[in-house]
C-alpha atoms as a PDB file:
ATOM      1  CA  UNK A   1     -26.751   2.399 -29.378  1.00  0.00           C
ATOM      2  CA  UNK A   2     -27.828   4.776 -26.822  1.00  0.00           C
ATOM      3  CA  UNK A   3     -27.840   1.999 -24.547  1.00  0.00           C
ATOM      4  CA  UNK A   4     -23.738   1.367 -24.554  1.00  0.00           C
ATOM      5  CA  UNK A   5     -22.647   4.776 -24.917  1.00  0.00           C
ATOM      6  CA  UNK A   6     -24.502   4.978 -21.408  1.00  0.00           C
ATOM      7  CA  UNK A   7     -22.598   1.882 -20.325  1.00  0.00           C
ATOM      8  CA  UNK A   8     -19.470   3.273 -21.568  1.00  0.00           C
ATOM      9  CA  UNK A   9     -19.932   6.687 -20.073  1.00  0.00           C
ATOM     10  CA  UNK A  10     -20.558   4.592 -16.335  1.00  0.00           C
ATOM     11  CA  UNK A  11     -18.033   2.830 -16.738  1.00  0.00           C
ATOM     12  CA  UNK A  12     -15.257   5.728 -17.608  1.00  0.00           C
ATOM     13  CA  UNK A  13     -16.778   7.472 -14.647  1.00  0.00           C
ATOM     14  CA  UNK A  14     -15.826   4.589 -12.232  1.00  0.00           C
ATOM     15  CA  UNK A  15     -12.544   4.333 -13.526  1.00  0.00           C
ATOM     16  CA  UNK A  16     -11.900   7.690 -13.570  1.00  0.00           C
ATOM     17  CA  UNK A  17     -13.292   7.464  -9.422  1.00  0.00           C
ATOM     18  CA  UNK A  18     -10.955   4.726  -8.907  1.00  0.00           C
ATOM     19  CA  UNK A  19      -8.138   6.514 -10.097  1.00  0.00           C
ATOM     20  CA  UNK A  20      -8.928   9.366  -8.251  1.00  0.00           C
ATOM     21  CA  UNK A  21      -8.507   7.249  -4.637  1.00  0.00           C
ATOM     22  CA  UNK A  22      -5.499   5.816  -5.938  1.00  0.00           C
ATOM     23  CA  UNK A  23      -3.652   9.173  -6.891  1.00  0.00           C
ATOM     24  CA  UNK A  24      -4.482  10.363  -3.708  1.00  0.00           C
ATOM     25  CA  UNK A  25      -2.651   7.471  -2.197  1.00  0.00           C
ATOM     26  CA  UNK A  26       0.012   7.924  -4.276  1.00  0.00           C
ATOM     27  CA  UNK A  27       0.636  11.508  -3.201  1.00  0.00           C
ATOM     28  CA  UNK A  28       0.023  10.736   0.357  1.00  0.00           C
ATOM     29  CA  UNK A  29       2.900   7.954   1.145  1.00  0.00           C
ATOM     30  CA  UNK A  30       5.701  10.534  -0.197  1.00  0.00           C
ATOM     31  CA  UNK A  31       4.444  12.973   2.611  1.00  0.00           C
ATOM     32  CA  UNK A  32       7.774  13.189   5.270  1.00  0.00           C
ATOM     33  CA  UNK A  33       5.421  11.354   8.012  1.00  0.00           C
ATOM     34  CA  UNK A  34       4.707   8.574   6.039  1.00  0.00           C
ATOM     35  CA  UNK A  35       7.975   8.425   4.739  1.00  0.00           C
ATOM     36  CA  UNK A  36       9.461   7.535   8.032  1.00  0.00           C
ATOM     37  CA  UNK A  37       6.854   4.973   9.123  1.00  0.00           C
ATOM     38  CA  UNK A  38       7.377   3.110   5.689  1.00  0.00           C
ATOM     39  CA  UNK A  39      11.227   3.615   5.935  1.00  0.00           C
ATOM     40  CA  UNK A  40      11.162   2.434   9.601  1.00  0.00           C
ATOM     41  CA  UNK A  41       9.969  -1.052   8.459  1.00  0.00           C
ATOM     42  CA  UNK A  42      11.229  -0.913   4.820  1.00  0.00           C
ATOM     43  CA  UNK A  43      12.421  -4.816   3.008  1.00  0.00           C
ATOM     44  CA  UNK A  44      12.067  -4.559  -0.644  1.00  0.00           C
ATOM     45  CA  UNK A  45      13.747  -2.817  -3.592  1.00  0.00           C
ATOM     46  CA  UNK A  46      15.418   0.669  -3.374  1.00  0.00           C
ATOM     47  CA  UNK A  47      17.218   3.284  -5.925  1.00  0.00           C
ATOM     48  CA  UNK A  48      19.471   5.121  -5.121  1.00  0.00           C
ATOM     49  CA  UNK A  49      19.941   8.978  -6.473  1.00  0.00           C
ATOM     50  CA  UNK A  50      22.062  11.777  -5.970  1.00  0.00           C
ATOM     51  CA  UNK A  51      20.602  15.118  -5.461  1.00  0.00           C
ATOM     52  CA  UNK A  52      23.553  17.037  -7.008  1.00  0.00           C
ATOM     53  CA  UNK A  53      22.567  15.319 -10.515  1.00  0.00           C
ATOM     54  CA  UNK A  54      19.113  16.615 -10.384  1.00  0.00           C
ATOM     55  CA  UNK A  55      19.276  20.546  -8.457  1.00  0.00           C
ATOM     56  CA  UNK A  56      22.236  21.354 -10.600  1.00  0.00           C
ATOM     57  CA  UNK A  57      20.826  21.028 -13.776  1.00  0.00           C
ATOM     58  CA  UNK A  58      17.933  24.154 -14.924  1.00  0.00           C
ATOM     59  CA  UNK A  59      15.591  21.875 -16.775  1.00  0.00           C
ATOM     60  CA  UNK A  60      15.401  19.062 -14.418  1.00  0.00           C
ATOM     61  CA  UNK A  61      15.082  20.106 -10.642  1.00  0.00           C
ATOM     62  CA  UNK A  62      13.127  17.184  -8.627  1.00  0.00           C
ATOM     63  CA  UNK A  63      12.000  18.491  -5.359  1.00  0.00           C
ATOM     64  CA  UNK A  64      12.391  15.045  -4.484  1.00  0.00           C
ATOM     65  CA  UNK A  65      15.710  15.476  -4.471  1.00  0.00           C
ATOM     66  CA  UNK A  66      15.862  18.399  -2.037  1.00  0.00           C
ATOM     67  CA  UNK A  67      16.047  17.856   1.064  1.00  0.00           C
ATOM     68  CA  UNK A  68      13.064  17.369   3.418  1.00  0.00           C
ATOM     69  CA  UNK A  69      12.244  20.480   5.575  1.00  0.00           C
ATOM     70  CA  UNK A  70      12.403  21.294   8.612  1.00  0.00           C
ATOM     71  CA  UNK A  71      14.056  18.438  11.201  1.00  0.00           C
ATOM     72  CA  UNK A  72      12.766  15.863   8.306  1.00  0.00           C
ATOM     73  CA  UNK A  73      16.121  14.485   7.327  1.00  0.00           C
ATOM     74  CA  UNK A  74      17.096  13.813  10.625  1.00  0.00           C
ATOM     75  CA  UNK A  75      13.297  12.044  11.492  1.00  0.00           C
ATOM     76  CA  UNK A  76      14.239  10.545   8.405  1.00  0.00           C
ATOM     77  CA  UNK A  77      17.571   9.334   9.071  1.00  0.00           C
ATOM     78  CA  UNK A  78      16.490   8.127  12.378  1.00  0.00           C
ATOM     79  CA  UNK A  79      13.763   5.486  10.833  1.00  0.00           C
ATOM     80  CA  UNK A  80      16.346   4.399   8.671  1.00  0.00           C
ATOM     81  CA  UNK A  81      18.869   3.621  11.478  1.00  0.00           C
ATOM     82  CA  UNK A  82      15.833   2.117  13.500  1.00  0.00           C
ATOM     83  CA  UNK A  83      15.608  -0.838  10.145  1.00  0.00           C
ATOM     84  CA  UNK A  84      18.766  -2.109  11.186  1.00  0.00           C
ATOM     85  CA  UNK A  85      18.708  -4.509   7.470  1.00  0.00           C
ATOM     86  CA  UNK A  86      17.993  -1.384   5.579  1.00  0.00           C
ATOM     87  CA  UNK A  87      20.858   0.855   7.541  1.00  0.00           C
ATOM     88  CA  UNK A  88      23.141  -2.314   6.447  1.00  0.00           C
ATOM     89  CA  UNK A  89      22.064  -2.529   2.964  1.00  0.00           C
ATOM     90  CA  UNK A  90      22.528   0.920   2.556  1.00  0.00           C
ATOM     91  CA  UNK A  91      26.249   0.791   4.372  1.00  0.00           C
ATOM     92  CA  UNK A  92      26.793  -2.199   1.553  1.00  0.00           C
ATOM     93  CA  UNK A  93      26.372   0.489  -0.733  1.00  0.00           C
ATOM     94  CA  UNK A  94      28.762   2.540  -0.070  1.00  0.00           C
ATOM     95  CA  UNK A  95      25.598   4.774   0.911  1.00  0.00           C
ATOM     96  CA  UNK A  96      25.930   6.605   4.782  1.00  0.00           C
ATOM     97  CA  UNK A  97      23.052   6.738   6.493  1.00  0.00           C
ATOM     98  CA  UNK A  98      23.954  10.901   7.046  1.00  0.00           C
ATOM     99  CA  UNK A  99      23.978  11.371   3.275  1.00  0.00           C
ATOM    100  CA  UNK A 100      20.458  10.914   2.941  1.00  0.00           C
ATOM    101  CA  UNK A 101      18.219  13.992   2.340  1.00  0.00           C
ATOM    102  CA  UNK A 102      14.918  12.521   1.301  1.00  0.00           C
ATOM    103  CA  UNK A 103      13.103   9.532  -0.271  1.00  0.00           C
ATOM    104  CA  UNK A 104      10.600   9.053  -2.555  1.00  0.00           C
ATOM    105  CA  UNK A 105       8.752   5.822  -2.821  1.00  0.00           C
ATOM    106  CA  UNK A 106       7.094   4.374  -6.066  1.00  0.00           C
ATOM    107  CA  UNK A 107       3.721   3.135  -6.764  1.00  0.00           C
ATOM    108  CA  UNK A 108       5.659  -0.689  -6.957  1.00  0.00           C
ATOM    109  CA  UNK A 109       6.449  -0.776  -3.042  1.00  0.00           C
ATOM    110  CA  UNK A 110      10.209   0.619  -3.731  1.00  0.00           C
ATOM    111  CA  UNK A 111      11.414   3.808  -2.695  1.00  0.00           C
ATOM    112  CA  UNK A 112      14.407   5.780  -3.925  1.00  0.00           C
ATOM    113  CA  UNK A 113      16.596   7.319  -1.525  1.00  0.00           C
ATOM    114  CA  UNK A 114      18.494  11.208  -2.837  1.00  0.00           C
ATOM    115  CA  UNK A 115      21.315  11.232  -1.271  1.00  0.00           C
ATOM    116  CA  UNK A 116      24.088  14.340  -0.890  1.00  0.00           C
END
């Protein structure tokens, strides 16, 4: 018995290791800078959320949905017009490229962009 709760023990540590890298990874692609380069060459799913609809309420402010700091929107804006099929897909929506204010991409490879 002592035997497999040792084995068990390892084997939550690894996991827990594991997770650890991949959280990290997860935090780091929402950063501004790797926003734009994954933006810049962006072809998969995307949401689309308002900002008004989260900052507006008390109990449900997503800083996600404020918008980036500093001269990020517009270094954010400009990747976007650089993907000339995700500027377009955008414009299909009814979604201007100067409405965006931030994105936040998901651990599936799509990315939600706030919008004003």
């Amino acid at each position: 018995m002592n035997r497999i709760s040792k084995i068990a023990v390892a084997a939550a540590f690894a996991s827990f290791s594991f997770a650890g890298v991949s959280f990290a990874d997860s935090l780091e692609m929402n950063w501004p800078a790797q926003l734009e380069k994954t933006v810049s060459t962006f072809d998969s799913n995307f949401n689309i959320a308002y900002s008004d609809q989260f900052n507006n309420e008390k109990d449900n402010t997503n800083p996600s949905a404020l918008p980036l700091p500093g001269d990020g929107v517009a270094k954010l804006q400009a990747a976007i017009r650089g993907n000339k099929e995700l500027a377009a897909k955008l414009e299909a929506k009814d979604i201007k490229v100067d409405d965006v204010i931030n994105a936040e991409q998901a651990a599936d490879g799509s990315i939600t962009f706030y919008v004003r």
